[in-house]
C-alpha atoms as a PDB file:
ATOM      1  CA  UNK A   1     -49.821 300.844 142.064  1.00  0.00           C
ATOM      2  CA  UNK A   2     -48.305 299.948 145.506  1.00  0.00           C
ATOM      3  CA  UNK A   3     -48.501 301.972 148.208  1.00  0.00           C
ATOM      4  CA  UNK A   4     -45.666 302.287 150.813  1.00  0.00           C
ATOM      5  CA  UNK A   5     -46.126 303.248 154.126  1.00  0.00           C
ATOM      6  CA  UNK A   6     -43.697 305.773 155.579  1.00  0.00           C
ATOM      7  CA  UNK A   7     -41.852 306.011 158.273  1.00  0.00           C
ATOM      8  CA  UNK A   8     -42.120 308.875 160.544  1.00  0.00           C
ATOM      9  CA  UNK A   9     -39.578 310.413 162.564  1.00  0.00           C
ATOM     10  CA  UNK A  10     -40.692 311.282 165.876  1.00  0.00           C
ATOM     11  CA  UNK A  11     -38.437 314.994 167.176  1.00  0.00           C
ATOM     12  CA  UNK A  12     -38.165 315.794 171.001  1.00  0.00           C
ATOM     13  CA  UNK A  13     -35.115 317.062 173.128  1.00  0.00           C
ATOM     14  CA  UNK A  14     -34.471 315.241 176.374  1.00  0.00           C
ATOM     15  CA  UNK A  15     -35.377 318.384 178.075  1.00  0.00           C
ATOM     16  CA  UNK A  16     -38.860 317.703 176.225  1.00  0.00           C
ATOM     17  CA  UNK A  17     -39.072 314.242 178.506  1.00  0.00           C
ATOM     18  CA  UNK A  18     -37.588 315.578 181.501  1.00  0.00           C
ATOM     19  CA  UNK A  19     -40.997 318.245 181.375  1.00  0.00           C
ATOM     20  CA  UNK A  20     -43.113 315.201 180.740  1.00  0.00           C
ATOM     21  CA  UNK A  21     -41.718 313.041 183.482  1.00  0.00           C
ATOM     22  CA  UNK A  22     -41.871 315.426 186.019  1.00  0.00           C
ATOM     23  CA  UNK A  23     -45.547 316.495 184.749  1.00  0.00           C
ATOM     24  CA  UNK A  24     -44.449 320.124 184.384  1.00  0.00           C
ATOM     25  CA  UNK A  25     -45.522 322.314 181.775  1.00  0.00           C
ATOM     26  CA  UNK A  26     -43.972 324.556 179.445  1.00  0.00           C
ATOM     27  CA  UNK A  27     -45.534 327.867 181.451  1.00  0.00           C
ATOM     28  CA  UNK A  28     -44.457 326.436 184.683  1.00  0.00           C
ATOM     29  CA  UNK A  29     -41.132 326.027 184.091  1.00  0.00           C
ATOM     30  CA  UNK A  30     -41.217 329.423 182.392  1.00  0.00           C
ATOM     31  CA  UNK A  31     -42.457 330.278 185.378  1.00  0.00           C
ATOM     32  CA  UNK A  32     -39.688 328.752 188.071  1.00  0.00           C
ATOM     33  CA  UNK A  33     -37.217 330.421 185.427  1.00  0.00           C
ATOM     34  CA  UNK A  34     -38.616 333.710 185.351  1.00  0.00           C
ATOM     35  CA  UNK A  35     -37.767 333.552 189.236  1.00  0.00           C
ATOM     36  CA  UNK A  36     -34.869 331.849 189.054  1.00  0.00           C
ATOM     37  CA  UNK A  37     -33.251 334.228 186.844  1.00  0.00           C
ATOM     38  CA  UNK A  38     -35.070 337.760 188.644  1.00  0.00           C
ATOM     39  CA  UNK A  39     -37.641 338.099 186.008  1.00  0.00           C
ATOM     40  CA  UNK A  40     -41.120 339.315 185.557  1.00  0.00           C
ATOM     41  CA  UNK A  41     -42.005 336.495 183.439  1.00  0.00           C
ATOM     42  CA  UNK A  42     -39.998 334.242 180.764  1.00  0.00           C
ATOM     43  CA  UNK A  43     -41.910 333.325 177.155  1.00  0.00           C
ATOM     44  CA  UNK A  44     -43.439 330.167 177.148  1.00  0.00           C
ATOM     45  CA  UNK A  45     -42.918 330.177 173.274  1.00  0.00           C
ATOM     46  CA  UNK A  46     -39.364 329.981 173.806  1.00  0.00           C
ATOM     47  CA  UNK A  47     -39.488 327.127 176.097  1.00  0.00           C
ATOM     48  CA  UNK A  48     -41.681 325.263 173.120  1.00  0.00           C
ATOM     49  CA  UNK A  49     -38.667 326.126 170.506  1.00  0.00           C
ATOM     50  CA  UNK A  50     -36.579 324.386 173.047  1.00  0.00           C
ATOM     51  CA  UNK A  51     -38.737 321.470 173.423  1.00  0.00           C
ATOM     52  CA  UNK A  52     -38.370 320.844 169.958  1.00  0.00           C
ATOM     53  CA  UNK A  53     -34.865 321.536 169.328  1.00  0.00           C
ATOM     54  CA  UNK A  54     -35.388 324.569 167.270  1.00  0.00           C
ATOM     55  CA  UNK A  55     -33.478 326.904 169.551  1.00  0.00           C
ATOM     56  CA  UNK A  56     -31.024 326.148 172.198  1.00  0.00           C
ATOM     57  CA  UNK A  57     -30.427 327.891 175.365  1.00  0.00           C
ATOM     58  CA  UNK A  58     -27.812 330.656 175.775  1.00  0.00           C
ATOM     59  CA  UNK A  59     -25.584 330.424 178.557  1.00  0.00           C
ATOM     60  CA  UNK A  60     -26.329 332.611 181.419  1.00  0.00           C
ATOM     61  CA  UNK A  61     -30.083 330.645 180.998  1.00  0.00           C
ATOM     62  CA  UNK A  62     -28.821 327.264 180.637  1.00  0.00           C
ATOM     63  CA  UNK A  63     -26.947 327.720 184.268  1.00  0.00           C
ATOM     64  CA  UNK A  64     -30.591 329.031 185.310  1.00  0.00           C
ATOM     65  CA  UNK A  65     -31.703 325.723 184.002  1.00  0.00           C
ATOM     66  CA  UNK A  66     -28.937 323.980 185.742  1.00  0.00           C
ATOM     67  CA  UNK A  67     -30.667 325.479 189.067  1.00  0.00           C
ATOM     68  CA  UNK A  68     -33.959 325.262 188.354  1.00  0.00           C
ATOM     69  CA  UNK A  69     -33.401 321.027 187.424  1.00  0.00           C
ATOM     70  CA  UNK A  70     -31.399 320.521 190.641  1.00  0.00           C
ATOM     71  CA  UNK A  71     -29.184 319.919 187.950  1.00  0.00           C
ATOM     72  CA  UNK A  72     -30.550 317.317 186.105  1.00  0.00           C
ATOM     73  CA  UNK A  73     -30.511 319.255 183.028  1.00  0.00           C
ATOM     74  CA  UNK A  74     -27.427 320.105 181.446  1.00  0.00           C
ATOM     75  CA  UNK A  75     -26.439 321.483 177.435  1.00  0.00           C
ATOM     76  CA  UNK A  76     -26.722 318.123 175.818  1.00  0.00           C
ATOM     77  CA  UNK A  77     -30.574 317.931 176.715  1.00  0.00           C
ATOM     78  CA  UNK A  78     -31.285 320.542 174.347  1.00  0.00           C
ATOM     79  CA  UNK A  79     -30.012 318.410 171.103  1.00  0.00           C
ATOM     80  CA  UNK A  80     -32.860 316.305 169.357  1.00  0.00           C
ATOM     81  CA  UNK A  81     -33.497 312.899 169.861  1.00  0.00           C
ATOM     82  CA  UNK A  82     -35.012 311.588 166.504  1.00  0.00           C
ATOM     83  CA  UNK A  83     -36.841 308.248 167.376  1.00  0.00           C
ATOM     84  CA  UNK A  84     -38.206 305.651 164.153  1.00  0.00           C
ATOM     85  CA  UNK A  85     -41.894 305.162 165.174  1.00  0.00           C
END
């Protein structure tokens, strides 16, 4: 019997490395949203889903987003990046 070793697929957005690189986390920039758009608060579980690529932003946000990022974060930051480890 052989065994073969998989490879595994390794899921992010860009806005995923943009958090990282900047050191911010997913409740801060919920925070800085949350203000940004004239909120009491934003969910940080939606911020995860978008960190993954499971949900995408809706349009009034993503021009939040825009603001929030200086814009450095635009729409196609939201699509997943699927690296081979």
């Amino acid at each position: 019997m052989f065994l073969v070793k998989q490879r595994y697929i390794v899921q992010r957005t860009k806005f995923s490395g943009w958090l990282m690189r900047k050191h911010w986390s997913s409740g801060l920039f919920a925070d800085r949203l949350a203000a940004e758009l004239g909120q009491e608060r934003f969910s940080t579980n939606t911020i995860n889903n978008w960190r993954s690529g499971k949900t995408k932003p809706r349009d009034q946000t993503m021009l939040a987003i825009k603001r929030v990022s200086d814009g450095e974060l635009t729409a196609d930051d939201f699509l997943i990046e699927r690296t081979p480890r």
